[in-house]
Protein backbone atom coordinates (compact mmCIF):
# COMPACT_ATOMS: atom_id res chain seq x y z
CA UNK A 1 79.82 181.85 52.03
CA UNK A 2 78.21 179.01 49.80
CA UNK A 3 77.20 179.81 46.28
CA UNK A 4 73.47 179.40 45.63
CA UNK A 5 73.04 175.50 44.27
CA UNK A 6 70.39 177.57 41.77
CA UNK A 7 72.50 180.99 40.44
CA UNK A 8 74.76 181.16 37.25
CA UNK A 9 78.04 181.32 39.62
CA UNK A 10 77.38 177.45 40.23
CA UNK A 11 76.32 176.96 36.90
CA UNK A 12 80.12 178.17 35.79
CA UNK A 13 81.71 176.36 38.67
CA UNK A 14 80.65 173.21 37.67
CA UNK A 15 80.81 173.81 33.98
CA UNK A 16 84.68 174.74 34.67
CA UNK A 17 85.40 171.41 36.77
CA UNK A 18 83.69 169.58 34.42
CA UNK A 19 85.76 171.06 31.26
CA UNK A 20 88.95 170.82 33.60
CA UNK A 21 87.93 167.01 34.21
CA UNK A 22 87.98 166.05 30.57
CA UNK A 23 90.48 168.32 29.09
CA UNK A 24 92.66 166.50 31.45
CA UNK A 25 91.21 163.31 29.79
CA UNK A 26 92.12 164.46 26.31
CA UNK A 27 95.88 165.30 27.14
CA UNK A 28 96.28 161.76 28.63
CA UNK A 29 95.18 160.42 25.07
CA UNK A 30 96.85 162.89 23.02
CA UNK A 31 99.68 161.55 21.04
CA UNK A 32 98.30 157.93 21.68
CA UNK A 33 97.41 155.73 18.61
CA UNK A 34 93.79 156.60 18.13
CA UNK A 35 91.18 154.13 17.84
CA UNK A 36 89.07 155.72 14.92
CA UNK A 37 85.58 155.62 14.14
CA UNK A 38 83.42 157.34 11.77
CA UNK A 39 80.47 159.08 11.56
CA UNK A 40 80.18 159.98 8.22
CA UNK A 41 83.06 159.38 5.32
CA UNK A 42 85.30 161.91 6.77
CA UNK A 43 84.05 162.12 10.02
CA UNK A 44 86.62 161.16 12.80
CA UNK A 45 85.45 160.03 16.72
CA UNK A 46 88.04 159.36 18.88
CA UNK A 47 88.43 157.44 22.10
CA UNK A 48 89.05 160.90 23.49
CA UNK A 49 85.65 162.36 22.11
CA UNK A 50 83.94 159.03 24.40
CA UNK A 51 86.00 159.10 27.28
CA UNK A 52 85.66 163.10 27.37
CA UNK A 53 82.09 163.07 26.71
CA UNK A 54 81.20 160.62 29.63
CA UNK A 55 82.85 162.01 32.26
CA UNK A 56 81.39 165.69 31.51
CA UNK A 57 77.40 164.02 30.68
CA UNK A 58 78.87 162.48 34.35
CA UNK A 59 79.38 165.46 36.40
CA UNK A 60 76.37 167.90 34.94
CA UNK A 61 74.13 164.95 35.70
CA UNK A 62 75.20 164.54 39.48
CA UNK A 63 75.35 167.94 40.38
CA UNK A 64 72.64 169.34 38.24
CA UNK A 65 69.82 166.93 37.68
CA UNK A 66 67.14 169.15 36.67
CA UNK A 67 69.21 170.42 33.66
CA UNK A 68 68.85 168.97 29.93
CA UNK A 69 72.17 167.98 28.23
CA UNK A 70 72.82 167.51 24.34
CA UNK A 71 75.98 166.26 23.87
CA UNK A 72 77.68 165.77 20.44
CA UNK A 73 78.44 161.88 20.74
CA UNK A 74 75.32 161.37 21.82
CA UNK A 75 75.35 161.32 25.31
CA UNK A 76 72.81 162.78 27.28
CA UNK A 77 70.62 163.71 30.60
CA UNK A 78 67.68 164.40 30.60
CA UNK A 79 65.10 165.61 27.81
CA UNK A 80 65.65 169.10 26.39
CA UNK A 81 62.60 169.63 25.03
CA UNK A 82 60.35 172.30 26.73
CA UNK A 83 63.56 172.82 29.30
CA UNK A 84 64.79 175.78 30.46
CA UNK A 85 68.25 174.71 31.23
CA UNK A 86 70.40 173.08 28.54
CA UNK A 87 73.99 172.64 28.06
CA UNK A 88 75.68 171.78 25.10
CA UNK A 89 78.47 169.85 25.46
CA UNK A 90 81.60 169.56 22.51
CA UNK A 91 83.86 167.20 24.75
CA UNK A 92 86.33 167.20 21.87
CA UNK A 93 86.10 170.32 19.15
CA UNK A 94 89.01 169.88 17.09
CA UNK A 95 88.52 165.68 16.75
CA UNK A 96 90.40 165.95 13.76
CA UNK A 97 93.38 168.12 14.92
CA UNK A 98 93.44 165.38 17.87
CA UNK A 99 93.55 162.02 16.21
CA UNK A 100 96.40 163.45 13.90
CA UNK A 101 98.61 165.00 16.72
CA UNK A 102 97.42 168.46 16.18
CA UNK A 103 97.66 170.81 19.04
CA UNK A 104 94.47 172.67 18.76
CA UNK A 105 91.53 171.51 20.23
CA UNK A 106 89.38 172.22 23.34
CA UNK A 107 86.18 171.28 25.89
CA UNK A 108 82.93 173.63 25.23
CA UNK A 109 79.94 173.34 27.31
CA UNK A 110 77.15 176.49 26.43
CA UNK A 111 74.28 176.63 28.50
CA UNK A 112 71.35 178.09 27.36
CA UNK A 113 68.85 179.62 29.24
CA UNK A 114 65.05 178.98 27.62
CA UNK A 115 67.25 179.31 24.33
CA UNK A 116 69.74 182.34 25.09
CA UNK A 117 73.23 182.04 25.78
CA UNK A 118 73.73 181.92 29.65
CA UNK A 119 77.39 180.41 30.04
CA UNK A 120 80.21 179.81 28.28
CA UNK A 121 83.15 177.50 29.10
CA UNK A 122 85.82 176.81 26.48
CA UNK A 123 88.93 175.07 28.25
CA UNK A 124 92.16 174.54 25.59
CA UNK A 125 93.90 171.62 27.80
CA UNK A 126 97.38 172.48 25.67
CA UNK A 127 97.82 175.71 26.42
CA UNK A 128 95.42 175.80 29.93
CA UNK A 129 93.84 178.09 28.47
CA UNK A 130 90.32 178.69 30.28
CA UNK A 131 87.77 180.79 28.88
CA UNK A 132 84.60 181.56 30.55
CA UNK A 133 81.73 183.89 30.49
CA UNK A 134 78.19 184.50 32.54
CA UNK A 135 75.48 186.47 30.74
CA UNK A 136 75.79 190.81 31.37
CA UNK A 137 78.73 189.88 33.48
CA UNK A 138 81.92 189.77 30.86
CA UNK A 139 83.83 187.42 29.48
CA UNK A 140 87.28 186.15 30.49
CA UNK A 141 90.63 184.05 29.91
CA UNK A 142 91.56 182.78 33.52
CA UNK A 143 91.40 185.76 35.04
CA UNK A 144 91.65 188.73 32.37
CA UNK A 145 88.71 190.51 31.36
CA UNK A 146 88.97 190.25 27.45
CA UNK A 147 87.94 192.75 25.11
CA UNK A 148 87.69 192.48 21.04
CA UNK A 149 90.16 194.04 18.39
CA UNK A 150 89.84 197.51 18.15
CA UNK A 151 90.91 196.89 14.45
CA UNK A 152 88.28 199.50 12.77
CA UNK A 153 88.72 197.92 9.04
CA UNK A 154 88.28 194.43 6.81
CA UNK A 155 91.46 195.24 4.89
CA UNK A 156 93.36 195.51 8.21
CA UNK A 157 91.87 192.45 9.89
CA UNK A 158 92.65 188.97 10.72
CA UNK A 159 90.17 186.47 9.71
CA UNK A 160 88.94 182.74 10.58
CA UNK A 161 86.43 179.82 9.58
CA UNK A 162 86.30 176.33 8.87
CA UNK A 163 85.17 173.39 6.11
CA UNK A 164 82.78 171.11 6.96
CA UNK A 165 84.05 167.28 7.26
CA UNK A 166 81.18 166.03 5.26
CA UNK A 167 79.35 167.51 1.62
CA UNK A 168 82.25 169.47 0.98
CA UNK A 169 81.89 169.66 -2.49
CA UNK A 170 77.83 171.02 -1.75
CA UNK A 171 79.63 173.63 0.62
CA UNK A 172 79.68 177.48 -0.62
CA UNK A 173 82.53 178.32 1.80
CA UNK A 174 85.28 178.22 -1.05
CA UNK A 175 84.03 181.07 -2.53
CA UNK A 176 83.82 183.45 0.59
CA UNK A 177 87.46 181.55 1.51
CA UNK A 178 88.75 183.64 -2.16
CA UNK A 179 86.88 186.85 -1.12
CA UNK A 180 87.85 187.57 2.35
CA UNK A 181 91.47 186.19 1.99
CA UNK A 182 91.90 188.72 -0.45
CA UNK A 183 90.40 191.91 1.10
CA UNK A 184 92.13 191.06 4.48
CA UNK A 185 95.33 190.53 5.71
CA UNK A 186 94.53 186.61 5.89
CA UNK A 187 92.08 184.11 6.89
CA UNK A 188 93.16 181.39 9.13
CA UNK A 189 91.77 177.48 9.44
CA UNK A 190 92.32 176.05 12.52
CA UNK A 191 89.98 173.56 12.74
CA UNK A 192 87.96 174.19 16.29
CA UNK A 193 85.29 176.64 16.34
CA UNK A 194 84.81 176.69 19.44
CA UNK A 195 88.63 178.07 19.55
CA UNK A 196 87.89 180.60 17.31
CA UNK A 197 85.11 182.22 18.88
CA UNK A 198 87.33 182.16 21.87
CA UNK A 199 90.14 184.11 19.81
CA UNK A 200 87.56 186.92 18.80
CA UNK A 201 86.66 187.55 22.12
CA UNK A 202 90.38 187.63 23.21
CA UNK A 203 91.43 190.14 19.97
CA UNK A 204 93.29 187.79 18.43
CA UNK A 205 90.87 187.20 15.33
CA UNK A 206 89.08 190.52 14.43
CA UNK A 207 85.78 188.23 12.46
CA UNK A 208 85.09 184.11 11.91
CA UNK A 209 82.41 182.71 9.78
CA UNK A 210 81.05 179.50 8.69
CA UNK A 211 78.40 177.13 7.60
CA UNK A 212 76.78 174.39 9.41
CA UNK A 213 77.94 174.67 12.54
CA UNK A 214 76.13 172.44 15.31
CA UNK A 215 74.55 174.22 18.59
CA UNK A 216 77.73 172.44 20.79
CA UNK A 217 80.13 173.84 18.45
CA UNK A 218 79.13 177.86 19.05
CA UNK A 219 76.94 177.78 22.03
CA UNK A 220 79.69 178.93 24.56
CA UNK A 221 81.87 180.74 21.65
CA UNK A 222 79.26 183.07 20.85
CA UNK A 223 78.55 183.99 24.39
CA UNK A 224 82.11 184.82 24.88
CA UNK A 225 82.31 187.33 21.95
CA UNK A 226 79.20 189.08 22.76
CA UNK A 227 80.69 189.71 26.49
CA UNK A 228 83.74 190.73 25.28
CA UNK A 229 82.00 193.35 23.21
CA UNK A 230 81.77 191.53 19.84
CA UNK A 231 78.87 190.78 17.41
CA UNK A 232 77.27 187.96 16.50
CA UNK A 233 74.99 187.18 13.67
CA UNK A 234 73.63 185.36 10.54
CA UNK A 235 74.91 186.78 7.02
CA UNK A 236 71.91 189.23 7.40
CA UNK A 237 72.79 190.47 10.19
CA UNK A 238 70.17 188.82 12.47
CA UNK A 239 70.88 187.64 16.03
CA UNK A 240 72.58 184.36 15.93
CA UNK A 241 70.81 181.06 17.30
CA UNK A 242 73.15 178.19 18.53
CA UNK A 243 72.48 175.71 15.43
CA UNK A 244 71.74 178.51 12.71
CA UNK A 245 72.74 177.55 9.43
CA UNK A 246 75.17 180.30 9.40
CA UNK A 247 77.34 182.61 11.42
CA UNK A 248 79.19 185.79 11.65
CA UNK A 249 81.29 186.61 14.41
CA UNK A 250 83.77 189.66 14.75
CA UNK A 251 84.66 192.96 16.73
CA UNK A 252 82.02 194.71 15.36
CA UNK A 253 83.80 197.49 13.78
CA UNK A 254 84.06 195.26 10.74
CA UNK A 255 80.88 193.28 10.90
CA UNK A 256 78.83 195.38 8.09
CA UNK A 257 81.95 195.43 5.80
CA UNK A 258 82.02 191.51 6.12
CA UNK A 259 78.43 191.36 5.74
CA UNK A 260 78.52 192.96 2.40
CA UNK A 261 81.02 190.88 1.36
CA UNK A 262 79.24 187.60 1.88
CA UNK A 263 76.06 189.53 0.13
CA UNK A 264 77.76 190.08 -2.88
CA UNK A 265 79.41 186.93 -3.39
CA UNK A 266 75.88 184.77 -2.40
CA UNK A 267 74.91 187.26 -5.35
CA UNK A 268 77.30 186.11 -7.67
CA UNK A 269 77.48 182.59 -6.95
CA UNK A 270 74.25 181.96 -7.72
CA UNK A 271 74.07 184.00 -11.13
């Protein structure tokens, strides 16, 4: 039985060769010297993030044409303005991590169907670690269904976010870094969003936040921890858009606690 060259099963299948392809790209430059560039003052591009990029701009462009791709490096297919399909493609989350030997990194390609998550693929090419998800249909690591923390408290959880690589010192995150390490039982920086998300929908973080984040960098992580049963929002609790200046991520048996939290310390920052 063929899969329909139009339904979301294809859409996954090729989204999982694809993110297959170049995380096998990335472990065949890991642990090479890096040839560096830079983006910004602090902001790293590998030989991995090209190669990576090209080959998965490559494959959604042969075998699906009509869709739209934005891709962080700058590769893309196709216009996405006014389209209803586009993918967002991190071919290296974690660039960082990579160029200094770090183990934690991954693919993410989000699709987004006339702007709402429709797949998520999020493939961790150290540990083979493949998560995916389809819209109303779960989410899943290989093939485990996965299901959030049934942790029911902020002082019991396990916490995550990142620091932007460029205006750190115009970044608020410190602050919230204080407040939540200290009401739960520790907040963990890995460095990969994308990886993140992934471990909230998996139960291994119980909530994530962060500033700034770029659509490529949450558009398949937040899919994943709304399938697994999570939440995902802004500060005010508002749905989430892939590119929103801020996000809140967790089980959802601690999301109002850590949205009060980052209420009262916007309140007293800015006093």
């Amino acid at each position: 039985m063929t899969t329909p060259a139009a339904s979301p099963i294809h859409f996954l299948e090729v989204a999982v060769e694809a993110a297959r392809e170049a995380g096998a790209i990335l472990l065949a430059e890991f642990g090479k010297p890096q040839k560096i560039a830079y983006k910004g003052e602090v902001d790293l591009v590998t030989e991995g993030d090209r190669k990576s990029e090209a080959a998965l701009v490559a494959r959604l462009r042969s075998h699906l044409p009509q869709h739209a791709v934005i891709a962080e490096e700058g590769g893309a297919a196709g216009a996405a303005s006014g389209a209803r399909y586009v993918w967002y493609v991190d071919p290296l989350d974690g660039t960082t991590n990579f160029a200094h030997g770090y183990p934690c990194f991954a693919v993410s390609l989000g699709l987004l169907e006339d702007g709402e998550p429709l797949i998520g693929v999020v493939y961790n090419p150290v540990a083979r670690e493949l998560f995916t998800a389809i819209r109303g249909e779960g989410a899943y690591l290989d093939q485990k269904r996965l299901r959030v923390s049934p942790v029911p408290k902020l002082a019991k959880s396990l916490l995550a976010t990142g620091f932007p690589s460029q205006k750190r010192t115009e970044n608020p995150n410190i602050y919230y870094y204080w407040d939540f390490t200290l009401r739960s039982h520790g907040v963990r920086r890995d460095g990969s969003a994308a990886l993140d998300l992934c471990a909230i929908a998996a139960g291994r973080f119980d909530g994530f936040w962060e500033f700034g984040l770029k659509s490529w960098d949450t558009a398949a992580g937040m899919l994943l921890v709304r399938e697994a049963g999570g939440l995902v929002t802004d500060f005010a609790g508002r749905p989430y858009h892939p590119g929103g200046p801020e996000i809140l991520a967790s089980n959802g048996l601690i999301h109002t606690e850590m949205q009060q939290l980052a209420a009262d310390i916007a309140e007293r920052s800015s006093k």
